[in-house]
N, C-alpha and C. Protein backbone atom coordinates (compact mmCIF):
# COMPACT_ATOMS: atom_id res chain seq x y z
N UNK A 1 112.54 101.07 67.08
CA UNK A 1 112.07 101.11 68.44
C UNK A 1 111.45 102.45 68.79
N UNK A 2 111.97 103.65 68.43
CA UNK A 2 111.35 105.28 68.93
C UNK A 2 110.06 105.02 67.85
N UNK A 3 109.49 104.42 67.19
CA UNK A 3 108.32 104.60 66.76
C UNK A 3 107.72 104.00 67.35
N UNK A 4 107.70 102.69 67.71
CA UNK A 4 107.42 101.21 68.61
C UNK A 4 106.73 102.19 69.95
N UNK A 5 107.74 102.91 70.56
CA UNK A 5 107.21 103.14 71.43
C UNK A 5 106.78 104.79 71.35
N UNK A 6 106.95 105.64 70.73
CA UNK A 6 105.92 106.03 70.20
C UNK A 6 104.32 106.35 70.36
N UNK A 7 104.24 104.41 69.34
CA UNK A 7 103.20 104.51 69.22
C UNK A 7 102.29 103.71 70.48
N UNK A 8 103.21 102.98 71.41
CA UNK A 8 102.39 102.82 72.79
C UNK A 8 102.16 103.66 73.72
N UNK A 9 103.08 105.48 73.37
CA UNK A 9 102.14 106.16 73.91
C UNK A 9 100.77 106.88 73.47
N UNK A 10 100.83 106.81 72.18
CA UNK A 10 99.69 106.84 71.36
C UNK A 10 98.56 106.08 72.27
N UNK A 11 98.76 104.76 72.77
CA UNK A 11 97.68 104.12 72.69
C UNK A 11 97.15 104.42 74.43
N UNK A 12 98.49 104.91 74.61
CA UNK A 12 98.06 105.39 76.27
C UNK A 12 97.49 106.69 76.77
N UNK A 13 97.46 107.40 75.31
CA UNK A 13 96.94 108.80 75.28
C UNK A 13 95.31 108.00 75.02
N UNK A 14 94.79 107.30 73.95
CA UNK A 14 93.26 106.55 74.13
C UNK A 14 93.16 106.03 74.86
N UNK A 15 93.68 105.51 76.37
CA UNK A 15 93.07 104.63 76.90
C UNK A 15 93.05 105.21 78.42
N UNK A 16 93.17 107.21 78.05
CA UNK A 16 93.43 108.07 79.79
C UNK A 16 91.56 107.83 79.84
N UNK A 17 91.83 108.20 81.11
CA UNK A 17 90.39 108.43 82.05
C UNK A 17 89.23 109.73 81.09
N UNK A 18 89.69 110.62 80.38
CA UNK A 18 89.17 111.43 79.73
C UNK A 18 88.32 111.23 78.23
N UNK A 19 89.59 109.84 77.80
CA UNK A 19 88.76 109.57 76.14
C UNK A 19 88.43 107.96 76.68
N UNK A 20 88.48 107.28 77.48
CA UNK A 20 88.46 105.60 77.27
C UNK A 20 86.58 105.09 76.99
N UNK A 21 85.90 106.40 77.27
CA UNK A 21 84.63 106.13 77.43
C UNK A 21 84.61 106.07 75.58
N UNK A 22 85.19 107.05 74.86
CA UNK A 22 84.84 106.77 73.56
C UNK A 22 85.29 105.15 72.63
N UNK A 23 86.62 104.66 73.13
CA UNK A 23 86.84 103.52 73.13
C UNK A 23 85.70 102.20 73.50
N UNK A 24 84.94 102.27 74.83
CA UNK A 24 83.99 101.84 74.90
C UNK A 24 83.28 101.86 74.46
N UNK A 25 82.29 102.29 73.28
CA UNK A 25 81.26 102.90 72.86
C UNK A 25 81.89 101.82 71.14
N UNK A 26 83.62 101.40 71.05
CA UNK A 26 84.10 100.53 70.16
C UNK A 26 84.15 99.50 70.63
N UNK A 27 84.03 99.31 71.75
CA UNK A 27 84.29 97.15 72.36
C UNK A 27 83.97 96.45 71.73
N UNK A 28 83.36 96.38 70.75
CA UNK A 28 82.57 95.19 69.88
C UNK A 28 84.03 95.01 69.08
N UNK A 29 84.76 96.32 68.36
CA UNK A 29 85.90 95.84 67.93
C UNK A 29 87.02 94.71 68.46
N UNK A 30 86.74 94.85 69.58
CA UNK A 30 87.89 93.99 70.39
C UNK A 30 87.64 92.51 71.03
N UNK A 31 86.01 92.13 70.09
CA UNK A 31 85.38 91.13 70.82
C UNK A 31 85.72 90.04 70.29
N UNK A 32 85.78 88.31 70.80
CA UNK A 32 86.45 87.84 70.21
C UNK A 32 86.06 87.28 68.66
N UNK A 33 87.10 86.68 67.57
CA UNK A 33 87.12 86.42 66.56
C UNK A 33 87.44 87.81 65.32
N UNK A 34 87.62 88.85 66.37
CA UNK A 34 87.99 90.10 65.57
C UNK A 34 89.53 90.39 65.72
N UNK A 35 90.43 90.65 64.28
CA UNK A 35 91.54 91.25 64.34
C UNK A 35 91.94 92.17 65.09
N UNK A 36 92.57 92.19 66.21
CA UNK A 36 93.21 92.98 66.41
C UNK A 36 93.98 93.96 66.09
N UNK A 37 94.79 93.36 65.16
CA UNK A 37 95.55 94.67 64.45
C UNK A 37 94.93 95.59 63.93
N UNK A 38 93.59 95.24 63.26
CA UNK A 38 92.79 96.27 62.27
C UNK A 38 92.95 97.08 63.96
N UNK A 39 91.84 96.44 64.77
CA UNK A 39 91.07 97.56 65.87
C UNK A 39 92.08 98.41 66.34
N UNK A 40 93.28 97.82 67.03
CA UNK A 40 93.98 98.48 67.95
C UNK A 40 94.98 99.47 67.00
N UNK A 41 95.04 99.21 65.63
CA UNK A 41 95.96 99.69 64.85
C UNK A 41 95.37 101.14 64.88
N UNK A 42 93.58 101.21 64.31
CA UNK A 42 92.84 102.21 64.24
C UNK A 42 92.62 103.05 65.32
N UNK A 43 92.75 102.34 66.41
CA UNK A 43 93.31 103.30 67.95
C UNK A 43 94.60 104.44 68.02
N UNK A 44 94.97 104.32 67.03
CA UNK A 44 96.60 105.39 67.64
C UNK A 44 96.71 105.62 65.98
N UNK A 45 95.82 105.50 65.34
CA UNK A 45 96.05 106.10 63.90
C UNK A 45 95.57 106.01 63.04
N UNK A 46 94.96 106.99 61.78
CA UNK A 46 93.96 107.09 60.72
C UNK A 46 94.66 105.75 59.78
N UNK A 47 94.26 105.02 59.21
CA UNK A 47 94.10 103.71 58.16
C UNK A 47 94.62 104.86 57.19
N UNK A 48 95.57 103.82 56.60
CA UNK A 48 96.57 104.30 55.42
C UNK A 48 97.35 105.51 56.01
N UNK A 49 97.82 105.18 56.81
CA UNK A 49 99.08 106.53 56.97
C UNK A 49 100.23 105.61 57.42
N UNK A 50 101.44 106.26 57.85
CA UNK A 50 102.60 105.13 58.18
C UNK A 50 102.41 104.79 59.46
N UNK A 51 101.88 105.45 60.57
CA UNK A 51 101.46 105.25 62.01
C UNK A 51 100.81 103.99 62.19
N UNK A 52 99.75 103.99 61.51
CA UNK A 52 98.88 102.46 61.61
C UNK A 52 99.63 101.30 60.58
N UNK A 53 100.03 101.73 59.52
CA UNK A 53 100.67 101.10 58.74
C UNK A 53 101.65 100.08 59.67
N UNK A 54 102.78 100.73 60.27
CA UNK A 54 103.71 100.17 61.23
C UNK A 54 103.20 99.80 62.61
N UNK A 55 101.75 99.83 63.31
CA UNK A 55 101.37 99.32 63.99
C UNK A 55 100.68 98.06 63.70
N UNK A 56 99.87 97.97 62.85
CA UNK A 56 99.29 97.03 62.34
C UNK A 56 99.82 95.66 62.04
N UNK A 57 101.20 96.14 61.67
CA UNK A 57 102.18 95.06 61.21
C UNK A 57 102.82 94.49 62.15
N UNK A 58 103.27 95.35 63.27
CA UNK A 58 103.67 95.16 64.67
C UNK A 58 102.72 93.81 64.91
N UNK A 59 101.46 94.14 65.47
CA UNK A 59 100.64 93.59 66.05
C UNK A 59 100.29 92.21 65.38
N UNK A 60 100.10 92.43 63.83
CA UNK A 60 100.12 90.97 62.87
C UNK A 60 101.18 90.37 63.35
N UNK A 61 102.17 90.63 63.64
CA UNK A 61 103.06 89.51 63.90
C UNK A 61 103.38 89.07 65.15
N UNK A 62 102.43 89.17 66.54
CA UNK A 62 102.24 88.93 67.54
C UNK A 62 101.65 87.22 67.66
N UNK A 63 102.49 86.75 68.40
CA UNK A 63 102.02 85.15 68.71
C UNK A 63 100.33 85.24 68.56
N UNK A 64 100.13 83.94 68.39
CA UNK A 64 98.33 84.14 68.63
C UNK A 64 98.06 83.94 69.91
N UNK A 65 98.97 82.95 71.32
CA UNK A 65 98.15 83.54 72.61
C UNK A 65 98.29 84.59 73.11
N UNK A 66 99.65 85.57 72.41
CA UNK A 66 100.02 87.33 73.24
C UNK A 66 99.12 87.71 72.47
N UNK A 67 98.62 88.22 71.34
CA UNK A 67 97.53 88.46 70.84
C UNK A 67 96.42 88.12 71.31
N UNK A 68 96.03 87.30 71.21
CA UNK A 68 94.45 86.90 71.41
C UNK A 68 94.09 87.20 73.49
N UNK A 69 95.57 87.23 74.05
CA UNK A 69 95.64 87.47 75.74
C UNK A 69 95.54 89.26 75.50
N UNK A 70 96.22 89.89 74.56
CA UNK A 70 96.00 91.60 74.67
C UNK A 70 94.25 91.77 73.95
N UNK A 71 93.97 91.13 73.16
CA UNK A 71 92.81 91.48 72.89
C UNK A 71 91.66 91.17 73.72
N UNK A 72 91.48 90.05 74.70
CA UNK A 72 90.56 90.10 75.69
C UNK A 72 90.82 90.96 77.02
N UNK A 73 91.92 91.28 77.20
CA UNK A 73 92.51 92.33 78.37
C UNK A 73 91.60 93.46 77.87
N UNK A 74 91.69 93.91 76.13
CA UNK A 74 90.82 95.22 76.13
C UNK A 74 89.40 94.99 75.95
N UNK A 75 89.44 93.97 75.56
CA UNK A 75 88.14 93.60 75.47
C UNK A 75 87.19 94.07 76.89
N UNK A 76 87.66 93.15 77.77
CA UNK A 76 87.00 93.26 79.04
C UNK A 76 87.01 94.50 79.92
N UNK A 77 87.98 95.25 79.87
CA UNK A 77 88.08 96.36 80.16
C UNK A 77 87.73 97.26 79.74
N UNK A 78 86.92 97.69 78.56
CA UNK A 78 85.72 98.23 77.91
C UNK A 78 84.80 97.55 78.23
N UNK A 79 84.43 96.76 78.69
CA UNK A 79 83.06 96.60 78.56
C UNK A 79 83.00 96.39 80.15
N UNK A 80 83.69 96.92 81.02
CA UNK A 80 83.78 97.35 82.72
C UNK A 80 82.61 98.86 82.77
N UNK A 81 81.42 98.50 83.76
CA UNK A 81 81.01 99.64 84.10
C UNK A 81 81.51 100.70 85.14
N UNK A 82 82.41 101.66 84.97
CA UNK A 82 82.63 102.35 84.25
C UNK A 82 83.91 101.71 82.99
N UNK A 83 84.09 101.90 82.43
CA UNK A 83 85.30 101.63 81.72
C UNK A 83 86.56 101.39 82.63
N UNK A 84 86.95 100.43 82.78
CA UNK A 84 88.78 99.67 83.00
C UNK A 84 89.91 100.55 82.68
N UNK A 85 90.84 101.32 83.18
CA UNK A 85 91.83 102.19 82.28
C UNK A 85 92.84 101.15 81.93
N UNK A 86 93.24 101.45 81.11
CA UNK A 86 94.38 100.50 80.59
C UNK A 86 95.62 101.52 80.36
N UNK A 87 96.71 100.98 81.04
CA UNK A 87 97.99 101.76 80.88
C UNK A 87 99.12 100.34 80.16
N UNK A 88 99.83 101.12 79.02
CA UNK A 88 100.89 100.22 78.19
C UNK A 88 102.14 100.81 78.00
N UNK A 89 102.90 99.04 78.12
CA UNK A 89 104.62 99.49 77.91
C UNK A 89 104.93 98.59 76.75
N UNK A 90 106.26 99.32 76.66
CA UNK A 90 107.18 97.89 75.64
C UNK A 90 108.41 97.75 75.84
N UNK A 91 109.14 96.53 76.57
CA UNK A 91 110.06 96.75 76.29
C UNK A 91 110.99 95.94 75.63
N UNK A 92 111.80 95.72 75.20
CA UNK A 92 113.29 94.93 74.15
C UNK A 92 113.17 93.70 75.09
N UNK A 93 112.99 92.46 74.09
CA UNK A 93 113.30 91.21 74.79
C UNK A 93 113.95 90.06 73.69
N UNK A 94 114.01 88.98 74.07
CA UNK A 94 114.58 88.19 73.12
C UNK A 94 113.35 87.56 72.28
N UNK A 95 112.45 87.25 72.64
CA UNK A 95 111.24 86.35 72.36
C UNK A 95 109.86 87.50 72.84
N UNK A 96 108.51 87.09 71.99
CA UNK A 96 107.19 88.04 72.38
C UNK A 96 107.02 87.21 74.14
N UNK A 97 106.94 88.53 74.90
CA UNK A 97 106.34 87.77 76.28
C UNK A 97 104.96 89.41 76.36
N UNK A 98 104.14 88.69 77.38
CA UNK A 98 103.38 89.96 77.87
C UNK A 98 103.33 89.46 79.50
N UNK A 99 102.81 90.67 80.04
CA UNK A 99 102.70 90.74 81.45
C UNK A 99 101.51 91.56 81.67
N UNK A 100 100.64 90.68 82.14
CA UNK A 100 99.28 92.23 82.78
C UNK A 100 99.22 91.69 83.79
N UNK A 101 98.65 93.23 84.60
CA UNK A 101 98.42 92.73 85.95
C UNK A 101 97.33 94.10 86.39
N UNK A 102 96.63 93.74 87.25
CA UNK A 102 95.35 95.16 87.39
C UNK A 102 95.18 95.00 89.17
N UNK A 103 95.22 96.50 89.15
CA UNK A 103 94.60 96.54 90.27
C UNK A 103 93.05 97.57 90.84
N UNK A 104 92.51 96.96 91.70
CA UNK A 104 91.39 96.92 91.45
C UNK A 104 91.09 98.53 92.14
N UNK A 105 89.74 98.43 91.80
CA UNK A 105 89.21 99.69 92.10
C UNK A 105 88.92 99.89 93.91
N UNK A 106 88.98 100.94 94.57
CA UNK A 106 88.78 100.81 95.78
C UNK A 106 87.68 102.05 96.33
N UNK A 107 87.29 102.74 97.21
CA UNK A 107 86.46 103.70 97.71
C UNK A 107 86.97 104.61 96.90
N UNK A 108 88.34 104.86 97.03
CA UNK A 108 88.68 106.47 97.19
C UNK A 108 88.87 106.30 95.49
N UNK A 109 89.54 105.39 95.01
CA UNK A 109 89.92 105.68 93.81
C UNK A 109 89.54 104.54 92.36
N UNK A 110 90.26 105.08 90.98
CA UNK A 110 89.66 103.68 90.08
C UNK A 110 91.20 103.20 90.19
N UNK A 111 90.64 101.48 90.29
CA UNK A 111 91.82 101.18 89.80
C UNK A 111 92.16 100.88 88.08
N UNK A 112 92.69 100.18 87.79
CA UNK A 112 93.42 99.90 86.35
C UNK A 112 94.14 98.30 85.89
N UNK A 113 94.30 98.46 84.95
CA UNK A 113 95.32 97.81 84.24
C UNK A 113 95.98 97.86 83.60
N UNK A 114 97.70 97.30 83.63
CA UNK A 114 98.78 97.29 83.03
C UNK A 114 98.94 96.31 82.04
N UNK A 115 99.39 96.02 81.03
CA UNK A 115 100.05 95.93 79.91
C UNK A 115 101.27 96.24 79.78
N UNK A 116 102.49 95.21 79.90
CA UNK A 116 103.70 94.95 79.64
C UNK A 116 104.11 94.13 78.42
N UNK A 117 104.29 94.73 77.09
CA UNK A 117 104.63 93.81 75.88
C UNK A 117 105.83 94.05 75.85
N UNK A 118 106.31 92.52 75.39
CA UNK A 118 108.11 92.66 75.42
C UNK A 118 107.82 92.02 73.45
N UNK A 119 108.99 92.08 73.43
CA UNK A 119 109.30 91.82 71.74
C UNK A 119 110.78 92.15 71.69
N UNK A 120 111.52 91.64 70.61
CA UNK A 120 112.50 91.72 69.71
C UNK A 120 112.03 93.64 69.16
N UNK A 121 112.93 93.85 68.72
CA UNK A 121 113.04 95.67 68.34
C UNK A 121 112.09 95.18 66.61
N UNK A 122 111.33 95.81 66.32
CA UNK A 122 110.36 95.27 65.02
C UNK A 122 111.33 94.87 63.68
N UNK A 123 112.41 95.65 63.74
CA UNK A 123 113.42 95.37 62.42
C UNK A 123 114.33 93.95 62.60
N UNK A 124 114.28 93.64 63.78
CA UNK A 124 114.92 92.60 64.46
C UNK A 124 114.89 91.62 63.63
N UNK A 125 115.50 90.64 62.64
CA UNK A 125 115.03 89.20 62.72
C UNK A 125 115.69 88.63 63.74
N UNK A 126 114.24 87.56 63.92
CA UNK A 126 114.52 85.94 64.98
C UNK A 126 115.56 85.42 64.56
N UNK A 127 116.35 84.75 65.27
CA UNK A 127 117.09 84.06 64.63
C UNK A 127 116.97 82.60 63.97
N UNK A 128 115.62 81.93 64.44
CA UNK A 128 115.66 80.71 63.58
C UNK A 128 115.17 81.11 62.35
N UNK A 129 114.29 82.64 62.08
CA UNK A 129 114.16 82.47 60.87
C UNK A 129 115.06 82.91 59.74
């Protein structure tokens, strides 16, 4: 779990108001029929190290509608003029659930979106399996 989450602040350090424009400039990664795990893995860490290694795997084993529901969340939110911020959690559950919810942009300020992934702790086995 301290890597787990970790590495969702990893992904909340790419997705501040300062770097999300460079993320944008990647949206095609996140468009649909593309892995997720590769893209978002390569977000919070260089390919072949243990960081992406253990994210990647995380994310492979994400249901395909919590998956394919986190990958159009970033999807669309990169490709928002200006860029969408995206802020992420995780916390311990029995079963994968997600929760997003955004609020919108107004005069004074931008708004955003949240990302709530729940999961089993990654070492966890399910129990039917």
């Amino acid at each position: 779990m301290p890597r787990l989450q970790f590495l969702v602040g990893e992904l909340n350090d790419a997705f501040r108001e300062s770097r999300v424009d460079e993320l944008a400039a990647r949206s095609s990664e996140f468009a649909p029929g593309k892995p997720l795990n590769e893209a978002l893995a390569a977000v919070v860490a260089k390919p072949r190290t243990v960081k992406h290694r253990t994210f990647r795997t995380y994310l492979g084993k994400l249901p395909g509608s919590i998956s394919e529901a986190l990958r159009s969340t970033i999807h669309y939110a990169l490709q928002t003029d200006p860029p969408t911020l995206v802020t992420f959690a995780w916390a311990p559950a029995y079963d994968y659930e997600i929760t997003v919810w955004q609020a919108p942009d107004t005069s004074e300020t931008r708004g955003g979106i949240t990302v709530l992934l729940k999961s089993r702790y990654p070492t966890d086995r399910h129990p039917i399996r």
